[in-house]
C-alpha atoms as a PDB file:
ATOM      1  CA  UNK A   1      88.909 100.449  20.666  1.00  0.00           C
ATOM      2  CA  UNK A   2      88.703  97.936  18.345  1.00  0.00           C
ATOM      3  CA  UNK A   3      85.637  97.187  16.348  1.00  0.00           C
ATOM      4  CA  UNK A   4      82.797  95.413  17.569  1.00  0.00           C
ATOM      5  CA  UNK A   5      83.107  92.911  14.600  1.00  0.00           C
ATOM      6  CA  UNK A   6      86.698  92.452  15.155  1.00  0.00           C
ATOM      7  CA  UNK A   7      85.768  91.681  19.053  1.00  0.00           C
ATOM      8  CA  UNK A   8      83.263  89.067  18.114  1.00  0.00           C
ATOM      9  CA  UNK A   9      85.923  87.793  15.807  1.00  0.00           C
ATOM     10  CA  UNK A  10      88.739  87.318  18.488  1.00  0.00           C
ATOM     11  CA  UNK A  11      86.635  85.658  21.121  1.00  0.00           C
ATOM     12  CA  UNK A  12      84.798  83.270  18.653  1.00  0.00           C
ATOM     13  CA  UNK A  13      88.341  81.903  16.737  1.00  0.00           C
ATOM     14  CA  UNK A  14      90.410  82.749  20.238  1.00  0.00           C
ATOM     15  CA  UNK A  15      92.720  84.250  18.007  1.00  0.00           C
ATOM     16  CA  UNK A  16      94.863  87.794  18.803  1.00  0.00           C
ATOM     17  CA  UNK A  17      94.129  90.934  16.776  1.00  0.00           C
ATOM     18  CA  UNK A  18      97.582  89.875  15.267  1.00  0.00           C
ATOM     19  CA  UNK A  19      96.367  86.511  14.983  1.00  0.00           C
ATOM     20  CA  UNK A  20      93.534  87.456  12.482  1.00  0.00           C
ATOM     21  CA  UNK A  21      95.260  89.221  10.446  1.00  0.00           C
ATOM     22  CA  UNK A  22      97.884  86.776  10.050  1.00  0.00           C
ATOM     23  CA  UNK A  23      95.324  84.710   9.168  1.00  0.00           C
ATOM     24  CA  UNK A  24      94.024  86.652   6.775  1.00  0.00           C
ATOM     25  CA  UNK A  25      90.152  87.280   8.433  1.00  0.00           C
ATOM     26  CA  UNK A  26      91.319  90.643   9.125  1.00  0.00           C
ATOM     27  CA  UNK A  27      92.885  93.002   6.748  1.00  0.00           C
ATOM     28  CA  UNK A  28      95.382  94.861   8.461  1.00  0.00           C
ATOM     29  CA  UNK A  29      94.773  98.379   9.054  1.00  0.00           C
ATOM     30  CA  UNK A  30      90.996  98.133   8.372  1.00  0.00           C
ATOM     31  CA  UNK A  31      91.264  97.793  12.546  1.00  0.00           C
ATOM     32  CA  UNK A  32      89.290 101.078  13.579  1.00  0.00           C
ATOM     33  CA  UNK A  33      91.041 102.822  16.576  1.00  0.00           C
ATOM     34  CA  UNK A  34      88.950 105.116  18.347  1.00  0.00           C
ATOM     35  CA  UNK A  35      91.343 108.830  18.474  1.00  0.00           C
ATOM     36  CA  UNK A  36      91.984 107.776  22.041  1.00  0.00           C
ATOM     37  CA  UNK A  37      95.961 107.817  23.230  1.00  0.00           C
ATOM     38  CA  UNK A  38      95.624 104.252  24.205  1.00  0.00           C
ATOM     39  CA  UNK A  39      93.870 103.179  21.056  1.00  0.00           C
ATOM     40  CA  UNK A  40      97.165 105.374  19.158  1.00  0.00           C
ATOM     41  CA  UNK A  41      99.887 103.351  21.399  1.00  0.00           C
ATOM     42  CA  UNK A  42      98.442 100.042  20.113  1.00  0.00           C
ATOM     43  CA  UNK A  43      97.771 100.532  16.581  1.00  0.00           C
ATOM     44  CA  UNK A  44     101.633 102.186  16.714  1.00  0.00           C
ATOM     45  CA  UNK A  45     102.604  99.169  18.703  1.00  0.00           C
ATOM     46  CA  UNK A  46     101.154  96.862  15.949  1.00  0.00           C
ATOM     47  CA  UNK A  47     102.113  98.865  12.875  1.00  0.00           C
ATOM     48  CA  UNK A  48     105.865  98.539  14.065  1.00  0.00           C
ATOM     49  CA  UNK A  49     105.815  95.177  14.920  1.00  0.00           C
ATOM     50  CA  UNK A  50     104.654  94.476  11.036  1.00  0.00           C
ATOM     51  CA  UNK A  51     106.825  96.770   9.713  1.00  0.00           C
ATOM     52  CA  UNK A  52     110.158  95.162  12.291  1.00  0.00           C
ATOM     53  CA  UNK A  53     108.917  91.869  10.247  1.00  0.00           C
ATOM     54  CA  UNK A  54     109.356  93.120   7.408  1.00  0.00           C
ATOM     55  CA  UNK A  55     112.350  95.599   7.033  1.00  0.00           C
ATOM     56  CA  UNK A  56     115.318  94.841   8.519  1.00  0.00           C
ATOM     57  CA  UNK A  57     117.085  95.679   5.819  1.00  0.00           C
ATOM     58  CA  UNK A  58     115.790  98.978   6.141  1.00  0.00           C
ATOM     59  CA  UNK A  59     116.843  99.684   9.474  1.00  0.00           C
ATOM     60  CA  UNK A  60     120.252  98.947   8.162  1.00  0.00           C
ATOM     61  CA  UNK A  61     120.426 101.324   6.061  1.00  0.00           C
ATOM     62  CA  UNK A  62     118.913 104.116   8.338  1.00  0.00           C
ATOM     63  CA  UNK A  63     121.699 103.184  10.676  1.00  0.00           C
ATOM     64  CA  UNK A  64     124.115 103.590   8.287  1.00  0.00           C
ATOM     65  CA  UNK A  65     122.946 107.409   7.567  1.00  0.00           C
END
């Protein structure tokens, strides 16, 4: 679940959860998750679509291992 605040936020600026934080109306993991599986897979989902962004190099190197 996301947070009621960040709800209202997405439906009055139309914007994606992604979309707000890009933005920078939403910091990025002050997104509550309720401990539900579902609520896990997104927040996973998002953090490694961030993280893909950002470290390519990275994965390089882990392949290299």
């Amino acid at each position: 679940m996301i947070t009621k605040q960040v709800q209202t936020l997405m439906q009055i600026t139309g914007l994606s959860l992604q979309g707000l934080v890009q933005s920078g109306l939403v910091d990025e993991v002050v997104i509550e998750y309720k401990v539900t599986f579902n609520g896990l897979n997104k927040l996973d989902e998002f953090l490694r679509s961030q993280h893909s962004k950002s470290s390519k190099r990275s994965k390089r190197l882990a392949t290299a291992k």
